[in-house]
Structure formats: structure tokens, C-alpha cells
Protein backbone atom coordinates (compact mmCIF):
# COMPACT_ATOMS: atom_id res chain seq x y z
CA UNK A 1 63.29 -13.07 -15.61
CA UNK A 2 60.42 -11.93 -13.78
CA UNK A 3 59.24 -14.02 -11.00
CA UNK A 4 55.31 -15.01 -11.16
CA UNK A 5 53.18 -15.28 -8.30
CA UNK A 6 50.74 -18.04 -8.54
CA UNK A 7 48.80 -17.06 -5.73
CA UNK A 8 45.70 -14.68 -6.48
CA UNK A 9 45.19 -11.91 -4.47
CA UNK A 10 42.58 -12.53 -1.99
CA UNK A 11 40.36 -9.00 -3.22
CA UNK A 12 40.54 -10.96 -6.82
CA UNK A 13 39.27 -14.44 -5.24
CA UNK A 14 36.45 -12.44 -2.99
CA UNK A 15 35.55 -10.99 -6.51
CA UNK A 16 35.46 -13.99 -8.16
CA UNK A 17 33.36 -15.68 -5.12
CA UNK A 18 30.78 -12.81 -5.36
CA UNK A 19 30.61 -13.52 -9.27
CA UNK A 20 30.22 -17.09 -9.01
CA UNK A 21 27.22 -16.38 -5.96
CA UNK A 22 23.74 -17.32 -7.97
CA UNK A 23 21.90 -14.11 -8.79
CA UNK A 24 18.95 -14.93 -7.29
CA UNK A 25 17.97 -16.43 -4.24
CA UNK A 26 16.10 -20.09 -4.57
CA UNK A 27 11.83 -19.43 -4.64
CA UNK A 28 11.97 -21.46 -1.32
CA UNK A 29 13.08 -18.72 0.97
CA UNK A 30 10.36 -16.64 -0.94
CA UNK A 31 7.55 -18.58 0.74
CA UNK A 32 7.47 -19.21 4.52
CA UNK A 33 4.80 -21.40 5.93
CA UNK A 34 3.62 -19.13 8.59
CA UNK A 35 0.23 -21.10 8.58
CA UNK A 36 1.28 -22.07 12.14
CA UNK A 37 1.29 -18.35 13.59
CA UNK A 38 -1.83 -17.40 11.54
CA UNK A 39 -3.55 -19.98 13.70
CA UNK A 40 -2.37 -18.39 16.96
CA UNK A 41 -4.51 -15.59 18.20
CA UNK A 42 -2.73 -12.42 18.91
CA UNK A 43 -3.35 -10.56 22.32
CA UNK A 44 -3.31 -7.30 22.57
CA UNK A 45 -0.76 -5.27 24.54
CA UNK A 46 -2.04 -4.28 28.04
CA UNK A 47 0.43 -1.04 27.51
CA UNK A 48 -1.33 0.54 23.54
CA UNK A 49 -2.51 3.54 24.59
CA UNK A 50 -6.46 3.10 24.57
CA UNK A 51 -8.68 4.98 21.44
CA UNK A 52 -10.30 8.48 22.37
CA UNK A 53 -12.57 10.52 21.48
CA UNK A 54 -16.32 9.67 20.19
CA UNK A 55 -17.30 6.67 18.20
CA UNK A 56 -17.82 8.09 14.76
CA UNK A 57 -20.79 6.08 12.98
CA UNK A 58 -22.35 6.17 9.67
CA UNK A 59 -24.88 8.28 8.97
CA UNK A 60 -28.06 6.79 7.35
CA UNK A 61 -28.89 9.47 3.98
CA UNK A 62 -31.71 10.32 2.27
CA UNK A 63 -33.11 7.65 -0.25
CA UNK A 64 -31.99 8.37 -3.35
CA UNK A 65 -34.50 9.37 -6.23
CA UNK A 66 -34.80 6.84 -9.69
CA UNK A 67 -32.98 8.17 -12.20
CA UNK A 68 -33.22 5.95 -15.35
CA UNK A 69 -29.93 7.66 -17.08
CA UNK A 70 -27.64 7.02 -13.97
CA UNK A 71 -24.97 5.39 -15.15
CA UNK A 72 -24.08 1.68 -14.15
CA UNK A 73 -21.14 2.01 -12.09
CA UNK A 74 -19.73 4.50 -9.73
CA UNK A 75 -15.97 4.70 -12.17
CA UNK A 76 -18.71 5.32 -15.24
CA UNK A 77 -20.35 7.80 -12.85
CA UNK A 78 -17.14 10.21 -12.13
CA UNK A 79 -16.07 9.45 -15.85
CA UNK A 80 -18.86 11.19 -16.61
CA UNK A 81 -18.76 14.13 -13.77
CA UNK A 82 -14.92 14.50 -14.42
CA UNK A 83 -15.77 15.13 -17.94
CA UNK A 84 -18.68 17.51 -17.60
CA UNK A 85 -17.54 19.41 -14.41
CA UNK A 86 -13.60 19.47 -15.02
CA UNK A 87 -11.80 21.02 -12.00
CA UNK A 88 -14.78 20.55 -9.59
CA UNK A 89 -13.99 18.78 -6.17
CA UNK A 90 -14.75 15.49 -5.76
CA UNK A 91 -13.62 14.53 -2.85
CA UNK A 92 -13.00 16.34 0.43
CA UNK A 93 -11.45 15.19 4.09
CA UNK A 94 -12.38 16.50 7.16
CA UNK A 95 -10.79 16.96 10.49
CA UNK A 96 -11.55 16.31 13.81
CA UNK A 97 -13.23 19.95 14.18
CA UNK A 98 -15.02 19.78 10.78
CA UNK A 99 -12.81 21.68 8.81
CA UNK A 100 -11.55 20.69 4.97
CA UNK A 101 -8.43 19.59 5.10
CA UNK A 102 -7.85 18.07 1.32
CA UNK A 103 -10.02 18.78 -1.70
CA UNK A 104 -9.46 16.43 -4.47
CA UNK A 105 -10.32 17.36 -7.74
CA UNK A 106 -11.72 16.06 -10.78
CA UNK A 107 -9.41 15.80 -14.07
């Protein structure tokens, strides 16, 4: 006695398009061949705001001394600080005026 609509609601078919919808997209439209634009040379814009300031350049150091127990790489070389100095800086940045700005730290 109750009358049966055949008709599925259309938030139940929108559902069941979404489900049927692959999961992931095809590897294609992973990869674009932008080979063509790598080939064009970019110009830059007449309105970037220029750089200023001096032009900061590397400092040439004093030669090191030869050390026969140095250890063969530079990760083998904090190993080894980090382990024997624990909680001694390692690394600091500097700001424009000279100033430390971050200390890193070993271990």
C-alpha cells in the first residue's frame, strides 16, 4: 500500500557519482612537459626593486695546520665535537650590524 518512488534522490546519485570518481588522478597530469618554457630565457622585471647595500664576499682564512687525527668528513667531524663539547654552539647567524642573531647548538 505504500507507493515507491523509483527515482533516487539527486544528493544519493551525486554521492554515488563521487564514489564511483577514480581515487587517484592518472600519472599523466603528474608530469607536464615544460621542456618548452625551460628553453625560454626569463627577463627580468624592469619594476623588482634593485639589491642594496654592499656586496658581501668571502673571506680568504688562514691555512689550516695538518692534523693527522682530523677526522674524514665534516658529519664525522661535528659527531665528534657534538659528543665531546655537548651544548656548545655550533653555529651562529649574524645580522646586518654584526650582531648574533641565532646560536645553534650542538646535541
Amino acid at each position: 500500500g505504500v507507493p515507491v518512488n523509483s527515482r533516487v534522490s539527486s544528493k544519493i546519485q551525486q554521492l554515488l557519482n563521487t564514489l564511483k570518481r577514480p581515487k587517484r588522478p592518472p600519472l599523466k597530469e603528474f608530469f607536464v612537459d615544460d621542456f618548452e618554457e625551460l628553453l625560454e630565457v626569463q627577463q627580468p622585471d624592469p619594476n623588482q626593486p634593485k639589491p642594496e647595500g654592499n656586496q658581501v664576499n668571502v673571506l680568504q682564512g688562514e691555512p689550516l695546520g695538518v692534523v693527522t687525527n682530523w677526522p674524514p668528513s665534516l658529519l664525522a667531524a661535528l659527531q665528534r665535537w657534538g659528543t665531546t663539547q655537548p651544548k656548545a654552539p655550533c653555529l651562529t647567524a649574524l645580522d646586518t650590524t654584526g650582531k648574533a642573531v641565532y646560536t645553534l647548538t650542538y646535541g
